[in-house]
N, C-alpha and C. Protein backbone atom coordinates (compact mmCIF):
# COMPACT_ATOMS: atom_id res chain seq x y z
N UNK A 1 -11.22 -1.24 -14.92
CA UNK A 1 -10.22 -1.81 -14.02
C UNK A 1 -9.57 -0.69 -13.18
N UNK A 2 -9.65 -0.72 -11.62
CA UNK A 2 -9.16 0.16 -11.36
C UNK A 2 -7.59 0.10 -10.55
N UNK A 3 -6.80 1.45 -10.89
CA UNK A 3 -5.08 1.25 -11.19
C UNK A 3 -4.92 1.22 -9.51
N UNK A 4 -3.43 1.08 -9.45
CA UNK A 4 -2.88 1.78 -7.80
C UNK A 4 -2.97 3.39 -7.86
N UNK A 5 -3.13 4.10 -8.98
CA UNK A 5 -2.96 5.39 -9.08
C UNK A 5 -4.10 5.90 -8.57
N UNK A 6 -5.31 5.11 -9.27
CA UNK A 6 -6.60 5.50 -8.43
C UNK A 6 -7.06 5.30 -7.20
N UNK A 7 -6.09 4.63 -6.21
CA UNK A 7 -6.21 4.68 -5.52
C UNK A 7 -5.61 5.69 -4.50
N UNK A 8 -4.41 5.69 -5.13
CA UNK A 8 -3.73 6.68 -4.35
C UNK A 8 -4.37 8.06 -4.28
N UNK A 9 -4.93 8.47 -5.72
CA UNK A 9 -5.67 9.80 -6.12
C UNK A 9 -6.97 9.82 -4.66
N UNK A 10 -7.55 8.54 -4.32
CA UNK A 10 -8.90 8.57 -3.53
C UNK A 10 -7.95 8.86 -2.38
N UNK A 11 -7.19 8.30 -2.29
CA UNK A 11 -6.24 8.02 -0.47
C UNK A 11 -5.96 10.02 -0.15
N UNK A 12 -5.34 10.92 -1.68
CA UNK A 12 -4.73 12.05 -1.62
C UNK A 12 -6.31 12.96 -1.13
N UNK A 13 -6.94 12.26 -1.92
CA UNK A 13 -7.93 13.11 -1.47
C UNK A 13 -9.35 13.20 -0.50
N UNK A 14 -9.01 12.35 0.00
CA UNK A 14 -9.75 12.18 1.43
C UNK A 14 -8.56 12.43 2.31
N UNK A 15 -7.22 12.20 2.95
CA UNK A 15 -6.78 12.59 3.81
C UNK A 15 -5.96 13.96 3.54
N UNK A 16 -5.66 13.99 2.02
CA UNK A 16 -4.73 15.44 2.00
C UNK A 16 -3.24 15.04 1.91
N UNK A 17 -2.54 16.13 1.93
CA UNK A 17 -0.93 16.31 1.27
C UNK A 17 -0.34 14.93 2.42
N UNK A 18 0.54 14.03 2.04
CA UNK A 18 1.15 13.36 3.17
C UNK A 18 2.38 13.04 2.64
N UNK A 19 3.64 12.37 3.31
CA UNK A 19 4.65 12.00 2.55
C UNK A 19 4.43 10.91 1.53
N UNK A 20 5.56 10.60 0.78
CA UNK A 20 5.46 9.63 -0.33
C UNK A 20 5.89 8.30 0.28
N UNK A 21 6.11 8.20 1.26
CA UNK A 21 6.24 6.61 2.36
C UNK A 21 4.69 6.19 2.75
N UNK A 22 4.37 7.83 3.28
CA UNK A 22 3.14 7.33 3.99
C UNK A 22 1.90 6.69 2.72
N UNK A 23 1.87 7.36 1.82
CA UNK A 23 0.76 7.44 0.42
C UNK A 23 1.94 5.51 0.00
N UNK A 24 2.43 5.47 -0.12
CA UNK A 24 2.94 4.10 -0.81
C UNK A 24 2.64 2.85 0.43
N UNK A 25 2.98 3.27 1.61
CA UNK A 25 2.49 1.98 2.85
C UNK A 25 0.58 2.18 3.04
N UNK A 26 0.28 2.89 2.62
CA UNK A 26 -1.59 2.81 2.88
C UNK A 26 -1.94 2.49 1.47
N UNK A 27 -1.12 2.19 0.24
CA UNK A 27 -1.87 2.22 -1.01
C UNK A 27 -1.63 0.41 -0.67
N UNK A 28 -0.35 -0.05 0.23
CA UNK A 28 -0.48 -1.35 -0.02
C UNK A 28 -1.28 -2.23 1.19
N UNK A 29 -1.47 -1.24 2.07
CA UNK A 29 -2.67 -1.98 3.39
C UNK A 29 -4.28 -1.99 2.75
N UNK A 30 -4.61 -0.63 1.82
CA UNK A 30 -5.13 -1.43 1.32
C UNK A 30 -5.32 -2.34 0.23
N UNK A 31 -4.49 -2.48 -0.46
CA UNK A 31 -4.39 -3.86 -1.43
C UNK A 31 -4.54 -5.35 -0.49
N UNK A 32 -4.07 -5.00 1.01
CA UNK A 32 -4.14 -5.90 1.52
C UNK A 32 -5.24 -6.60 2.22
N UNK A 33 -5.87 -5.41 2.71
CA UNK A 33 -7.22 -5.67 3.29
C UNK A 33 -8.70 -5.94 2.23
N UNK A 34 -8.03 -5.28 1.55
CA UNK A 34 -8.90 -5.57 0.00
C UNK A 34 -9.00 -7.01 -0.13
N UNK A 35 -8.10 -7.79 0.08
CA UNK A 35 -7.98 -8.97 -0.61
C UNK A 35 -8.72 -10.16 0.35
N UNK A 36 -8.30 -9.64 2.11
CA UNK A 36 -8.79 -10.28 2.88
C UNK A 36 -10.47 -10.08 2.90
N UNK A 37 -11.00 -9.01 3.06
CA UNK A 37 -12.44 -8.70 2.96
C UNK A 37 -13.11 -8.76 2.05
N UNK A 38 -12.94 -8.35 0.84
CA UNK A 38 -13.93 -8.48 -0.43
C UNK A 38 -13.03 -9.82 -1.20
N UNK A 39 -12.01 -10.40 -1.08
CA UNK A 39 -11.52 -11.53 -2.11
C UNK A 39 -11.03 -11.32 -3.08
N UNK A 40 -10.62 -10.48 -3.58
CA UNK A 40 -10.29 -10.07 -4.64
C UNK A 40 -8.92 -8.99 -4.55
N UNK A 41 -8.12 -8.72 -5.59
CA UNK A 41 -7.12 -7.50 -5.33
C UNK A 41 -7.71 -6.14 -5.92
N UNK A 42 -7.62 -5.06 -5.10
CA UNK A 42 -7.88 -3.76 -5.74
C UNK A 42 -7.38 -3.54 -6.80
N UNK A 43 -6.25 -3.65 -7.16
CA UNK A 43 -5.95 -3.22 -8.56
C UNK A 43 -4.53 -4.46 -8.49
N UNK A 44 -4.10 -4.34 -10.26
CA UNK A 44 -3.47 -5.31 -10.51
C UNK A 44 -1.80 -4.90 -10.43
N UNK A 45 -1.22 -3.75 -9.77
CA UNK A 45 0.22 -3.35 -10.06
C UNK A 45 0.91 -4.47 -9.05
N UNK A 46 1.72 -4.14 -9.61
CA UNK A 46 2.92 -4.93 -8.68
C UNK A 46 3.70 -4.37 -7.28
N UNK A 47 3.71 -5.18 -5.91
CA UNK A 47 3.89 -4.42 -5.05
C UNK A 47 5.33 -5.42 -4.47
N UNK A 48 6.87 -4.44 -4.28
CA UNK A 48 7.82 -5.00 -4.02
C UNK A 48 8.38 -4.87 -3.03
N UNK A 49 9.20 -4.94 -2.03
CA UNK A 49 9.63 -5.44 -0.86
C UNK A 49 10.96 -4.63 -1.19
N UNK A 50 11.09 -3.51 -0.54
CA UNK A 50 11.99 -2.46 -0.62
C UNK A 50 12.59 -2.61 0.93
N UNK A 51 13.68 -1.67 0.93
CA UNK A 51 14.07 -1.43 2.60
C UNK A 51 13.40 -0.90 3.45
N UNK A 52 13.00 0.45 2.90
CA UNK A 52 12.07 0.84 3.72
C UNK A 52 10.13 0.40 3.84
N UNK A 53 10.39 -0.54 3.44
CA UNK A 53 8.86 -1.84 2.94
C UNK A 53 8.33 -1.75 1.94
N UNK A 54 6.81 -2.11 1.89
CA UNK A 54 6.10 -2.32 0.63
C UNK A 54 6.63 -0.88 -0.11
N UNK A 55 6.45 -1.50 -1.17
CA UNK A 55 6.56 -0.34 -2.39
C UNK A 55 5.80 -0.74 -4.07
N UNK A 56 4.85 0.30 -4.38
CA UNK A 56 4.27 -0.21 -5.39
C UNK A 56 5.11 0.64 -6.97
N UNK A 57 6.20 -0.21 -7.20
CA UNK A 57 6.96 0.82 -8.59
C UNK A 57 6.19 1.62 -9.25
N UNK A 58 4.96 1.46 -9.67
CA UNK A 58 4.50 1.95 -10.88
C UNK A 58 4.03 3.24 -10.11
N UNK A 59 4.06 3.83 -8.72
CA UNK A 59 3.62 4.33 -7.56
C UNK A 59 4.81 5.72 -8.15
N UNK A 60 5.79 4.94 -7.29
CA UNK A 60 7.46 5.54 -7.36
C UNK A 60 7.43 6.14 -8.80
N UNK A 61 7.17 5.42 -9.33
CA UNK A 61 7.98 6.42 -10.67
C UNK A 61 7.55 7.71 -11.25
N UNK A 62 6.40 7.61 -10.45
CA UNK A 62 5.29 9.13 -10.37
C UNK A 62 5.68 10.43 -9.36
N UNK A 63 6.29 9.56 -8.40
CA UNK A 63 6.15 10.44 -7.12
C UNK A 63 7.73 10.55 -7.04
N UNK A 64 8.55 9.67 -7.16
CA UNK A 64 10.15 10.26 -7.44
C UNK A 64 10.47 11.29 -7.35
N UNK A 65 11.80 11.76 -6.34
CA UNK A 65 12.42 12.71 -6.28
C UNK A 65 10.97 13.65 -4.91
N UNK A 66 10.33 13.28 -4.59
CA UNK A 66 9.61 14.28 -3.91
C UNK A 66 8.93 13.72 -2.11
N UNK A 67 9.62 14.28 -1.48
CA UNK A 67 9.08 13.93 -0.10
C UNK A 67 7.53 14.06 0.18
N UNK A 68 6.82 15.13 0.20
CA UNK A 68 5.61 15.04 0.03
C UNK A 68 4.70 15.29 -1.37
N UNK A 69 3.48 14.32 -1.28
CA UNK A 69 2.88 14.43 -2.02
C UNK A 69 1.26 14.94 -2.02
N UNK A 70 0.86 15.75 -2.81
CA UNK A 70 -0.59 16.78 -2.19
C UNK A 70 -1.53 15.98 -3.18
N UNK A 71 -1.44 15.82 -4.76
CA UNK A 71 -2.78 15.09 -5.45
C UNK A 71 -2.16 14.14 -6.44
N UNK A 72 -2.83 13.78 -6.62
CA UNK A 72 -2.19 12.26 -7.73
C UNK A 72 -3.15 12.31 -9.11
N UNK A 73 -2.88 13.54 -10.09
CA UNK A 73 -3.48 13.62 -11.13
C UNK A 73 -3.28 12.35 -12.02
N UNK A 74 -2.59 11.32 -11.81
CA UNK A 74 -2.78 10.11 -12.85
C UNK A 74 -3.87 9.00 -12.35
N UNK A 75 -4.74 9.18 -11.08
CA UNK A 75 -5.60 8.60 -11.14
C UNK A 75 -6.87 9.30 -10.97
N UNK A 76 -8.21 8.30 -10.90
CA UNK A 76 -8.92 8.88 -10.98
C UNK A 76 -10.08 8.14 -10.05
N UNK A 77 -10.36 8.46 -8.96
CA UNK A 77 -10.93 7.96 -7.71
C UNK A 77 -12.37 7.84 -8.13
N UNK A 78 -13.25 8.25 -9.23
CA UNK A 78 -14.46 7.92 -8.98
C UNK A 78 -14.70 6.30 -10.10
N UNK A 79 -13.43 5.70 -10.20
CA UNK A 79 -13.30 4.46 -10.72
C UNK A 79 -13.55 3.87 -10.11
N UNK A 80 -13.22 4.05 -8.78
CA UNK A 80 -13.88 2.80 -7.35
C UNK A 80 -14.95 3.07 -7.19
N UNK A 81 -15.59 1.29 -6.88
CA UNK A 81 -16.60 1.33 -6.53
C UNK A 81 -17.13 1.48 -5.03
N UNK A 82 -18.43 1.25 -4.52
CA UNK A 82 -18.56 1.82 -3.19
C UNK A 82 -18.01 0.95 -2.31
N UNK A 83 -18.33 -0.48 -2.72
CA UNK A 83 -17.34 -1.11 -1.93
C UNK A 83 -15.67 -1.16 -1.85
N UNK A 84 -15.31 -0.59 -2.63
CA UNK A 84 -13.79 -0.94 -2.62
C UNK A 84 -13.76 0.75 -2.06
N UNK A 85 -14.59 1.58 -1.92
CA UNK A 85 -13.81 2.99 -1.32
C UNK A 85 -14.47 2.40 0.11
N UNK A 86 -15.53 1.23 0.61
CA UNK A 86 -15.95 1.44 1.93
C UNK A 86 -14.75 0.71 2.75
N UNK A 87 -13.86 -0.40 2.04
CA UNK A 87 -12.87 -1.02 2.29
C UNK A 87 -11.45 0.16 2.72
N UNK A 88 -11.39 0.80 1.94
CA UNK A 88 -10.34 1.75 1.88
C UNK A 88 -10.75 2.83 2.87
N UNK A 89 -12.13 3.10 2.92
CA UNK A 89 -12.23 4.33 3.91
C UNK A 89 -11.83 3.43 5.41
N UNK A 90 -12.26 2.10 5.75
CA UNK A 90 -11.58 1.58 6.66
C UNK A 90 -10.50 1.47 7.15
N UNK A 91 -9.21 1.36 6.09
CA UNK A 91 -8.32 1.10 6.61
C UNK A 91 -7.99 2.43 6.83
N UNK A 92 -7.48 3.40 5.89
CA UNK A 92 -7.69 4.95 6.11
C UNK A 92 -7.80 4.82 7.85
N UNK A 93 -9.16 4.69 8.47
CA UNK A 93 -9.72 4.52 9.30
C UNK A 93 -8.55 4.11 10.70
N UNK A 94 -7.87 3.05 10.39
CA UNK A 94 -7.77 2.25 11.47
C UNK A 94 -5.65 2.98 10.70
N UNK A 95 -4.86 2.93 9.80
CA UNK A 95 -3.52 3.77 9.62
C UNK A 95 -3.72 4.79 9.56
N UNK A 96 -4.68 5.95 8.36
CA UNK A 96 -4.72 6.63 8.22
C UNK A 96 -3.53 7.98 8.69
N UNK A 97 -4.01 7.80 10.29
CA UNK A 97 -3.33 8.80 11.21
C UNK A 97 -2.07 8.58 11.38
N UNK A 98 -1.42 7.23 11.03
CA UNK A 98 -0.03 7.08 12.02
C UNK A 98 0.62 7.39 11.13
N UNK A 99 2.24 7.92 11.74
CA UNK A 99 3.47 8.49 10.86
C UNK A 99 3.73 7.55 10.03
N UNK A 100 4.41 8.45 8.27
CA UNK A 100 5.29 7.04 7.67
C UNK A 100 5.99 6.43 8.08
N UNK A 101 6.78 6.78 9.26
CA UNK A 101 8.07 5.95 9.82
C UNK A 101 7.13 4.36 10.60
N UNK A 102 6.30 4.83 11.45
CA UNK A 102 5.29 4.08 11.91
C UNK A 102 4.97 2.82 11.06
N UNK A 103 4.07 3.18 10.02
CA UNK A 103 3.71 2.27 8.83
C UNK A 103 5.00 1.78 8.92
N UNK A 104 6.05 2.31 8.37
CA UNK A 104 7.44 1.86 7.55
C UNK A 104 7.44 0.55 8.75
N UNK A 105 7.77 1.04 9.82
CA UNK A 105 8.17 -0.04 10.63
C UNK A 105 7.35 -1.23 11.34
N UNK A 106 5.94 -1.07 11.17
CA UNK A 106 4.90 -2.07 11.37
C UNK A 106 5.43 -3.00 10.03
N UNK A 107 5.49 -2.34 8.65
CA UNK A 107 5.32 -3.56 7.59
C UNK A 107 6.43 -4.47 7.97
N UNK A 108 7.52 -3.62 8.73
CA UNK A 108 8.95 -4.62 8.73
C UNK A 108 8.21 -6.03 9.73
N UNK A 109 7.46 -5.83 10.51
CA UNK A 109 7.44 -6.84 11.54
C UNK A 109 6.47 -7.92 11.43
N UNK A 110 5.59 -7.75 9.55
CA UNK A 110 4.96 -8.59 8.91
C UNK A 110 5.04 -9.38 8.16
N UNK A 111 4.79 -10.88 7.90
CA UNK A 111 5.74 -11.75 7.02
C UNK A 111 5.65 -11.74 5.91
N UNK A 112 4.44 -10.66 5.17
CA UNK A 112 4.66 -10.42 3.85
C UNK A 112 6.04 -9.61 3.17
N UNK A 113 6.40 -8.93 4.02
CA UNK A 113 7.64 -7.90 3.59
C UNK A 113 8.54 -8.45 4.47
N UNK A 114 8.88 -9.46 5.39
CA UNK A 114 10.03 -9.96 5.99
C UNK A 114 9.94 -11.17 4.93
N UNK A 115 8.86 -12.02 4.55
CA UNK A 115 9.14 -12.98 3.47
C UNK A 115 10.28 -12.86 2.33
N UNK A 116 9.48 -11.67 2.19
CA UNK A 116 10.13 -11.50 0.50
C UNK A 116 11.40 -11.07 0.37
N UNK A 117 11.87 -10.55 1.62
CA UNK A 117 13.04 -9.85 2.13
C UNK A 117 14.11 -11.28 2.63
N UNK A 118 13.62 -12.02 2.73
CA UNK A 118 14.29 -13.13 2.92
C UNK A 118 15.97 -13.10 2.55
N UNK A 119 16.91 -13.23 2.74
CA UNK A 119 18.72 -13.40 2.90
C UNK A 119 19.16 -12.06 2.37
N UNK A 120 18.35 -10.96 2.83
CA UNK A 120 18.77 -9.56 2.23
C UNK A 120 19.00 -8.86 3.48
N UNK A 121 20.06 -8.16 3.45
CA UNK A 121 20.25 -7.88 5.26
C UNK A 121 19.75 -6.16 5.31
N UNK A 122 19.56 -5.77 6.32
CA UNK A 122 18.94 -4.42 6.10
C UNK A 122 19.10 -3.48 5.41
N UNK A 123 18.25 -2.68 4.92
CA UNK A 123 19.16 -1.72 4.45
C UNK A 123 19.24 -1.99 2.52
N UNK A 124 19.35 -3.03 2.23
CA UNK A 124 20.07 -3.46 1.26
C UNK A 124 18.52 -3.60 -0.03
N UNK A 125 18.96 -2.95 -1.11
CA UNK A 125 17.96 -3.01 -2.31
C UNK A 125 17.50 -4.25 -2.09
N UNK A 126 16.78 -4.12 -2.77
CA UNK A 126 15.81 -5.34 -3.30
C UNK A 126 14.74 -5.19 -3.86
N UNK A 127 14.19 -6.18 -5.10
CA UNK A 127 12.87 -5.79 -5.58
C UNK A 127 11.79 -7.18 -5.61
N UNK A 128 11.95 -7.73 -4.56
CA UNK A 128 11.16 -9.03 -4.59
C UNK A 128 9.61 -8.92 -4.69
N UNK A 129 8.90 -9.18 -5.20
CA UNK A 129 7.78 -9.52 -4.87
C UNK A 129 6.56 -9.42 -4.11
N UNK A 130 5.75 -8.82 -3.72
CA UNK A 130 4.87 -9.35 -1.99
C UNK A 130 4.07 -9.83 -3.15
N UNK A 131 3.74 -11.11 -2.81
CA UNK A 131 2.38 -11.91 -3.57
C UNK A 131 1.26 -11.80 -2.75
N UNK A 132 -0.09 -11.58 -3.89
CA UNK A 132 -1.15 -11.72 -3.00
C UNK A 132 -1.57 -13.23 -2.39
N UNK A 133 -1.04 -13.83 -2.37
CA UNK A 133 -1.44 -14.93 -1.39
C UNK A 133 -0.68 -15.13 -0.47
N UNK A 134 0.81 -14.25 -0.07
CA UNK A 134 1.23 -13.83 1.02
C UNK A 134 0.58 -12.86 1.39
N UNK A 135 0.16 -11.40 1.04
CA UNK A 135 -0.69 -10.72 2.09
C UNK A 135 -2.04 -11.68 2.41
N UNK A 136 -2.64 -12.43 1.30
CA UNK A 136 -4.27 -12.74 2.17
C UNK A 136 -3.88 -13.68 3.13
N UNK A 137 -2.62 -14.70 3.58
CA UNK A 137 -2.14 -14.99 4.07
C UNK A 137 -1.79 -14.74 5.04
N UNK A 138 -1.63 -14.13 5.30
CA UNK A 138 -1.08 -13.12 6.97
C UNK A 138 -1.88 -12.38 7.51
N UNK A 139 -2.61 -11.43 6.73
CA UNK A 139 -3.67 -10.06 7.22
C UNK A 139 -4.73 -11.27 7.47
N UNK A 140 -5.89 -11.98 6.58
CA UNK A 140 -6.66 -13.11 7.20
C UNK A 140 -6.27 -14.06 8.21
N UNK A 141 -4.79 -14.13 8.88
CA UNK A 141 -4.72 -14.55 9.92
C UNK A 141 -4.79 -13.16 11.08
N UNK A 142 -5.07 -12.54 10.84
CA UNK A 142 -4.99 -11.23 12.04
C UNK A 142 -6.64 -11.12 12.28
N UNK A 143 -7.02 -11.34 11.31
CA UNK A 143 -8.77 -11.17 11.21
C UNK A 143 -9.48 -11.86 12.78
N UNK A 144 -9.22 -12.85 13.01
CA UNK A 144 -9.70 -13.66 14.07
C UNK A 144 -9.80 -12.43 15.68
């Protein structure tokens, strides 16, 4: 079964050192695109609807306290298979490059993380939810 850690470990090490916004908004695009293209979720953690957007806890509690992050020794990237790294080298592909602030502020303007964010005004904690049938929900409507 493979974790969010292993993914993040594949994400650290194909693009290299990046912040801990940017490594937490690409670990959940692809959970998302994962789900739309192959049907299935990459891995099973839980991904929550923070202020500054998606956020996968079990992510955070690794990377805490640290602006950038260079390797992710708690996973282990040759757990994926070729399809789930050809999925991931895609999105990589198409965010990869853009700033965390960027990511940060694309997820705000998607209804998976404005959903879950629902009567919480900016700014303001929260640990709701993004369900995967709200991301295959939204990203499979972009597909067209």
């Amino acid at each position: 079964m493979v974790t969010c850690h292993d993914v993040a470990a594949y994400i650290l090490q194909k693009l290299g050192e990046m912040t801990a916004m940017k490594l937490q908004k690409l670990v959940y695009y692809c959970q998302a695109w994962t789900l739309v293209w192959d049907e299935e979720p990459l891995f099973q953690e839980r991904i929550e609807a923070w202020a500054n957007g998606p956020v996968v806890p079990d992510l955070y509690d690794k990377h805490r306290g640290y602006y950038l992050v260079k390797g992710w020794p708690n996973g282990d990237p040759t757990k994926l298979t070729a399809t789930q790294k050809e999925t991931i080298d895609a999105v990589l592909g198409f965010y990869g490059d853009k700033p965390s602030q960027w990511l940060s502020d694309l997820t705000h303007q998607e209804d998976p993380w404005a959903e879950a964010r629902k009567g919480l005004a900016p700014g303001e904690r929260g640990n709701e939810l993004i369900s995967e049938a709200a991301m295959m929900e939204y990203y499979s409507s972009l597909k067209e």
